[in-house]
C-alpha atoms as a PDB file:
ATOM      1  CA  UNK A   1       0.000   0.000   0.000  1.00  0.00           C
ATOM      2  CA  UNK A   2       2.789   2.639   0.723  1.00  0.00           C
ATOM      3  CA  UNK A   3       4.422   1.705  -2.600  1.00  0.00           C
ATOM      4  CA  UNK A   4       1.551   2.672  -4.459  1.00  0.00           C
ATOM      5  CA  UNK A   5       0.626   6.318  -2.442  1.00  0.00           C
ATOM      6  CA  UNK A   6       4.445   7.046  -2.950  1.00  0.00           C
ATOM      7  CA  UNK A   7       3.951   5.882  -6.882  1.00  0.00           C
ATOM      8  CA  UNK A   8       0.491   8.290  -7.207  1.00  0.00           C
ATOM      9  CA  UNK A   9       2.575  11.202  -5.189  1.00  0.00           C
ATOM     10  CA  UNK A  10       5.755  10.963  -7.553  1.00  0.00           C
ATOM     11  CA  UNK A  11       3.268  10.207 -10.368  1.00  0.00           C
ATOM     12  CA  UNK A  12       1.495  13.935  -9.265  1.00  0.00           C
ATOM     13  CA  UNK A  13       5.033  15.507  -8.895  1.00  0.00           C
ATOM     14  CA  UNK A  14       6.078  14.851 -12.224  1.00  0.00           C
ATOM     15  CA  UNK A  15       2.163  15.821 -13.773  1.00  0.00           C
ATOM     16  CA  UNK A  16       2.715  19.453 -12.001  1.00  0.00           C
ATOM     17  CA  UNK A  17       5.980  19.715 -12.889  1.00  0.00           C
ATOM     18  CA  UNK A  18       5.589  18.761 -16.555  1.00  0.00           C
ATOM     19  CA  UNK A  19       2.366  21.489 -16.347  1.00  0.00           C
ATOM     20  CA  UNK A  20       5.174  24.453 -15.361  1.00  0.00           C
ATOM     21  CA  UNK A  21       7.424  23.529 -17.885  1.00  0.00           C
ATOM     22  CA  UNK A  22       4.906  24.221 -20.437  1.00  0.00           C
ATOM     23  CA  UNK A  23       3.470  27.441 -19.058  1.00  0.00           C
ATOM     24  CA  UNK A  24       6.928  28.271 -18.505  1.00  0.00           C
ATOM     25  CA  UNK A  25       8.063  27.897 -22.085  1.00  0.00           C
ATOM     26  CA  UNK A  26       5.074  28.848 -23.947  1.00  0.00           C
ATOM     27  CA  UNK A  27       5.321  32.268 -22.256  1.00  0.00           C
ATOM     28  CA  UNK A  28       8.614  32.359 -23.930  1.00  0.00           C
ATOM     29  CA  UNK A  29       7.624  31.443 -27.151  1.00  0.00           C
ATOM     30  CA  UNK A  30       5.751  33.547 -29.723  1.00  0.00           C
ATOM     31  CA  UNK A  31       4.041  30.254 -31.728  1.00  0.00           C
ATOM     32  CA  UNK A  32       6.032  30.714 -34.622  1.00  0.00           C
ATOM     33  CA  UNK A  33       5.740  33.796 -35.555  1.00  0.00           C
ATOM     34  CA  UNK A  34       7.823  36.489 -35.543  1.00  0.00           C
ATOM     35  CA  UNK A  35       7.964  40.128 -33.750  1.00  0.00           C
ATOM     36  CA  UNK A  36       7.800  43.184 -36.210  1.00  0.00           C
ATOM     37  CA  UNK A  37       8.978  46.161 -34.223  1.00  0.00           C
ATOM     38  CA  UNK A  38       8.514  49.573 -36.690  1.00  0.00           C
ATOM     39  CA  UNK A  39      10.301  52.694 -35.413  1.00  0.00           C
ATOM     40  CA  UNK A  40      10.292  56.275 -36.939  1.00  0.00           C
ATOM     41  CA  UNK A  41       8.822  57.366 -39.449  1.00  0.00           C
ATOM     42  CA  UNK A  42       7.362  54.759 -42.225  1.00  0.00           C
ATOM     43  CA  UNK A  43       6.246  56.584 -45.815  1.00  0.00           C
ATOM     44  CA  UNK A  44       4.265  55.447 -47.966  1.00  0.00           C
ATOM     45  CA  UNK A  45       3.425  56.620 -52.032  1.00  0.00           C
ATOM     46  CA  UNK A  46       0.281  58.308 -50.714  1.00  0.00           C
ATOM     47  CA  UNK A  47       2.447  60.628 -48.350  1.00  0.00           C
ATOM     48  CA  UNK A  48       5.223  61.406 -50.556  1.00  0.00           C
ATOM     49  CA  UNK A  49       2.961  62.375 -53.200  1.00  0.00           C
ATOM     50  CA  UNK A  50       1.731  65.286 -50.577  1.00  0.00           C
ATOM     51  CA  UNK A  51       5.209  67.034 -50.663  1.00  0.00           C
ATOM     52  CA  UNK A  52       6.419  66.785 -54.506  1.00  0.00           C
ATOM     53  CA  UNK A  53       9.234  68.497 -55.487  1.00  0.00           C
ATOM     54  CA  UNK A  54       8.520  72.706 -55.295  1.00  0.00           C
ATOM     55  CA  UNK A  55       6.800  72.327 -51.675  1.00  0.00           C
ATOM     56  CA  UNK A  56       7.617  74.758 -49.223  1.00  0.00           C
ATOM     57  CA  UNK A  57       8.885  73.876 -45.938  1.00  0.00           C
ATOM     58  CA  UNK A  58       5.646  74.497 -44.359  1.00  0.00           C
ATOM     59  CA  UNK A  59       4.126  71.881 -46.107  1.00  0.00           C
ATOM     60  CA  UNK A  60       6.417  69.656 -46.030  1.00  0.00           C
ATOM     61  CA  UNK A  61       6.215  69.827 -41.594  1.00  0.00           C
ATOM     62  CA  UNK A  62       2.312  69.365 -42.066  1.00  0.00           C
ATOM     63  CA  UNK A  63       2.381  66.627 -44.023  1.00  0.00           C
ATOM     64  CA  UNK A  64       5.503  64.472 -42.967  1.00  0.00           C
ATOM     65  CA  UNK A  65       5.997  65.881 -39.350  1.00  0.00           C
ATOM     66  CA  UNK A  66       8.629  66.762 -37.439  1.00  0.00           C
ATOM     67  CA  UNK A  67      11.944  65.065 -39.040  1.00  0.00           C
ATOM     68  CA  UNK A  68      13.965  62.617 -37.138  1.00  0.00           C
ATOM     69  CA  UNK A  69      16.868  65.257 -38.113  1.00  0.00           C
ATOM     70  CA  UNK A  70      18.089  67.905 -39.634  1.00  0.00           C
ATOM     71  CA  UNK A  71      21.420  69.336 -40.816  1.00  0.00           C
ATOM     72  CA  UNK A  72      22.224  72.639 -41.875  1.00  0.00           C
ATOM     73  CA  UNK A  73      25.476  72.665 -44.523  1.00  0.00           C
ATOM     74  CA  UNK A  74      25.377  74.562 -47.800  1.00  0.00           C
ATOM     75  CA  UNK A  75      22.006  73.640 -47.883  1.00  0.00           C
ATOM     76  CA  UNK A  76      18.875  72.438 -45.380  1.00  0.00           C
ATOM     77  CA  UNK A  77      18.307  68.589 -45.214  1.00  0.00           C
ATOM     78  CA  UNK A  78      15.489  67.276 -43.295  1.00  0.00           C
ATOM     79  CA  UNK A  79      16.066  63.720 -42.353  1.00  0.00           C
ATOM     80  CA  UNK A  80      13.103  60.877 -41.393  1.00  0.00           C
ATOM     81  CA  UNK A  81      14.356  57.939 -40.294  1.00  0.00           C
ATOM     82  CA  UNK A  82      12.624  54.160 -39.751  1.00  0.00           C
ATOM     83  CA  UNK A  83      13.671  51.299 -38.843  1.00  0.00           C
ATOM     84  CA  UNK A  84      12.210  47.484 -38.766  1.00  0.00           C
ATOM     85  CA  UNK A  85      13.296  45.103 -36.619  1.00  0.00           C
ATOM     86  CA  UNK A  86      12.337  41.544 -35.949  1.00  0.00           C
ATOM     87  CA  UNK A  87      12.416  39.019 -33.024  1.00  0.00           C
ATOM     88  CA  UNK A  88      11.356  35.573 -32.450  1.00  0.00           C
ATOM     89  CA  UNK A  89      11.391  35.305 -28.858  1.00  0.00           C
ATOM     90  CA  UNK A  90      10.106  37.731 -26.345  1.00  0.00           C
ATOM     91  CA  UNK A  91      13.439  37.181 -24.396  1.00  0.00           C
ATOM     92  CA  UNK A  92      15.879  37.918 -27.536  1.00  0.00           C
ATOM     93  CA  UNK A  93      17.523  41.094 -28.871  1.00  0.00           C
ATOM     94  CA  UNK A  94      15.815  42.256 -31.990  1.00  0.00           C
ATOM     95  CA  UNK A  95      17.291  41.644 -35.191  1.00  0.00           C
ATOM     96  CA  UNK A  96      17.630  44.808 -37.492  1.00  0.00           C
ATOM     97  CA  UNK A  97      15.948  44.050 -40.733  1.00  0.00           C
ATOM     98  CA  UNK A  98      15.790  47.215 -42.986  1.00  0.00           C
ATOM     99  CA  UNK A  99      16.382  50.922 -42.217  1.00  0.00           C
ATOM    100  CA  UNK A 100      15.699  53.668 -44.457  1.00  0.00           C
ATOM    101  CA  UNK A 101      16.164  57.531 -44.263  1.00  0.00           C
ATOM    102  CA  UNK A 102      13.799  59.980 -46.674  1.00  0.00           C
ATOM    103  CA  UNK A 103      16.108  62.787 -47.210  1.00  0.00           C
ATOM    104  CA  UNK A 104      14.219  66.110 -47.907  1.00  0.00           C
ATOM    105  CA  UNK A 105      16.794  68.674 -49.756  1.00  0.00           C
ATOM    106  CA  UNK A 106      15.512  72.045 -49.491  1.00  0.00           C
ATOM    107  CA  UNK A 107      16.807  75.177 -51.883  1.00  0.00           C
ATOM    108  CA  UNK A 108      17.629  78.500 -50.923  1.00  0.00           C
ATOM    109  CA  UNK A 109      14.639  79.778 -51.141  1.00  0.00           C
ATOM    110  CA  UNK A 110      13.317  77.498 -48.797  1.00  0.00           C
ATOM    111  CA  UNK A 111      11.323  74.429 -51.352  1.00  0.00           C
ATOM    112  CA  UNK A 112      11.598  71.516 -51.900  1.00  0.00           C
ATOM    113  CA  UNK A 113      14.668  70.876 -54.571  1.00  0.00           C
ATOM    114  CA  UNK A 114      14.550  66.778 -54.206  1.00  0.00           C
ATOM    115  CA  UNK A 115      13.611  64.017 -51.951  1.00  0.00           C
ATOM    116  CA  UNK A 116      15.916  61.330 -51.512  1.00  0.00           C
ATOM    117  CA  UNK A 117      15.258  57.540 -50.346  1.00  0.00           C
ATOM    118  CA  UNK A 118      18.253  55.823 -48.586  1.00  0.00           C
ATOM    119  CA  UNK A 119      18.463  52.198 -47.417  1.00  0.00           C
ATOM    120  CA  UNK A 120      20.804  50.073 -45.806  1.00  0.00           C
ATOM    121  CA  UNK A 121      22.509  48.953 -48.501  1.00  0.00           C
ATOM    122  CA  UNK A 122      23.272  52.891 -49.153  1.00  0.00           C
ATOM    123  CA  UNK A 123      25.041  53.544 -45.645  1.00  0.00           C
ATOM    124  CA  UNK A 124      28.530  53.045 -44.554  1.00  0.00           C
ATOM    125  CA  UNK A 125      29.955  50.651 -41.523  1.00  0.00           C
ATOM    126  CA  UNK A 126      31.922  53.141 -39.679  1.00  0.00           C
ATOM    127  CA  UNK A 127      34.488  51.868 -37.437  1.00  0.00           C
ATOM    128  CA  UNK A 128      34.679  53.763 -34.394  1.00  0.00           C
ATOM    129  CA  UNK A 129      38.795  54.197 -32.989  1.00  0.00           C
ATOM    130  CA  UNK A 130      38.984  54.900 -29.232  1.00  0.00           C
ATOM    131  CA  UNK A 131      41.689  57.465 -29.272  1.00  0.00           C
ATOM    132  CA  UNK A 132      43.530  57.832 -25.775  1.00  0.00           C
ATOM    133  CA  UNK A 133      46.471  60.208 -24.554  1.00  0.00           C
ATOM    134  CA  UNK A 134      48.507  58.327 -22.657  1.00  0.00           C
ATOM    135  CA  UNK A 135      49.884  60.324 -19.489  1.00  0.00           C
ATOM    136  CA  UNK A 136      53.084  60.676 -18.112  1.00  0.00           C
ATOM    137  CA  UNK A 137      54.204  58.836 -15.335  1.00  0.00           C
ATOM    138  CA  UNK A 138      53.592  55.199 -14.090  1.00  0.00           C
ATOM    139  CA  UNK A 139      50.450  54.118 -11.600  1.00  0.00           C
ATOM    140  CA  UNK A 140      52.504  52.084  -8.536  1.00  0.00           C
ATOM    141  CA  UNK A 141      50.323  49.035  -7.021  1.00  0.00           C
ATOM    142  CA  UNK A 142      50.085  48.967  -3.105  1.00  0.00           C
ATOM    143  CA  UNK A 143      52.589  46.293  -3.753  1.00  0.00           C
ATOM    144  CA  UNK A 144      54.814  47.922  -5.638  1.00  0.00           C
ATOM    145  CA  UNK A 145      54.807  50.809  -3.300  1.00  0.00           C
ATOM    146  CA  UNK A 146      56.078  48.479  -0.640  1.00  0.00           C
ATOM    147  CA  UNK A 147      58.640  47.000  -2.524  1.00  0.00           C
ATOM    148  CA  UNK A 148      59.883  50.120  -3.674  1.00  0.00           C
ATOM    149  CA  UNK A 149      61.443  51.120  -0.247  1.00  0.00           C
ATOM    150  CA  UNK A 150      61.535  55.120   0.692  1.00  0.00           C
ATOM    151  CA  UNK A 151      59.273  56.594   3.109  1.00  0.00           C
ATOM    152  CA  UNK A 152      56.023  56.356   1.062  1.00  0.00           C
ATOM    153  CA  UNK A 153      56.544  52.698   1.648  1.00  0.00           C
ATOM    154  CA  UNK A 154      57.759  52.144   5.024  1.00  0.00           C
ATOM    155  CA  UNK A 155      54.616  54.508   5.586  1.00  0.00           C
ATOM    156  CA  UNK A 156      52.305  51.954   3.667  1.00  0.00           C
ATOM    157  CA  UNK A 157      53.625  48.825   5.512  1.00  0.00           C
ATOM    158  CA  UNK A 158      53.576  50.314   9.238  1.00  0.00           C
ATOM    159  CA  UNK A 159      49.909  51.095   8.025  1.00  0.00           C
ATOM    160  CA  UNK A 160      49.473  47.345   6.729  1.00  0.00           C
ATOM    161  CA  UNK A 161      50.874  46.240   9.766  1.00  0.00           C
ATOM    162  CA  UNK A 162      49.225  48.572  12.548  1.00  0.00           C
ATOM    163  CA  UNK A 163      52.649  50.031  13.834  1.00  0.00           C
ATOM    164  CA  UNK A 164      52.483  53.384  14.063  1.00  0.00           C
ATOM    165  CA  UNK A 165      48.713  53.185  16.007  1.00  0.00           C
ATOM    166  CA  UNK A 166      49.258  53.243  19.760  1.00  0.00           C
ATOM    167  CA  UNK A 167      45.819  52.583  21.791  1.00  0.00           C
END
């Protein structure tokens, strides 16, 4: 009789255990499909054709919105930017899938000269150098200090030690 309780109770163990497995992991999962995460600003042909080329800067603000940036060179760019990314699990780092940039070229006197569509395959891979200065000098480790003898470090080692502390 007690082999058979303990059988049903490890028999229940496993059933519940087996049950938070699967909640567990189906949380995790997205069934298959993927994430789509759109940021920025996503044109379409309907928008574009609202600011053709001869629109004033006005119009171009009330029908695209505020750019994602602007520059200000020989002439004014504005810049919208977007960006898609993908994941397949909740708990993963999106992918990046496609980026573009609408470039909005204005002319001096202020309209629309040309509008620009840039892609991924347009941009460059920048590689970014840390530049450092070394200083003059060298850093001494505690160690070193000690080593090194002089009055610095028979000052650190009575301080190591606890001689120059009288209670």
């Amino acid at each position: 009789m007690a082999i058979v309780s303990k059988l049903n109770i490890a028999r229940s163990s496993l059933l519940a255990a087996m049950a938070a497995t699967t909640i567990i992991t189906s949380g995790c999962m997205s069934m298959g499909t993927k994430e789509v995460i759109n940021n920025g600003f996503i044109a379409d042909e309907q928008t574009l054709k609202l600011v053709p080329v001869g629109s004033s800067r006005e119009q171009v603000l009330l029908s695209l919105g505020t750019p994602s940036a602007t520059a200000t060179f020989d002439r004014e760019v504005f810049y919208y930017i977007s960006q898609k990314r993908e994941r397949t699990f909740e708990f993963m780092k999106p992918t990046l899938v496609s980026q573009s940039v609408l470039a909005v070229y204005f002319d001096k006197n202020g309209t629309v000269a040309k509008l620009s569509n840039y892609s991924m395959q347009d941009g460059k891979v920048v590689d970014m150098i840390s530049r450092t200065t070394p200083t003059g000098g060298t850093e001494l480790t505690f160690l070193q200090r000690i080593l090194s003898g002089g009055a610095s470090g028979a000052a650190a080692a009575k301080s190591l030690l606890g001689g120059g502390n009288k209670y």
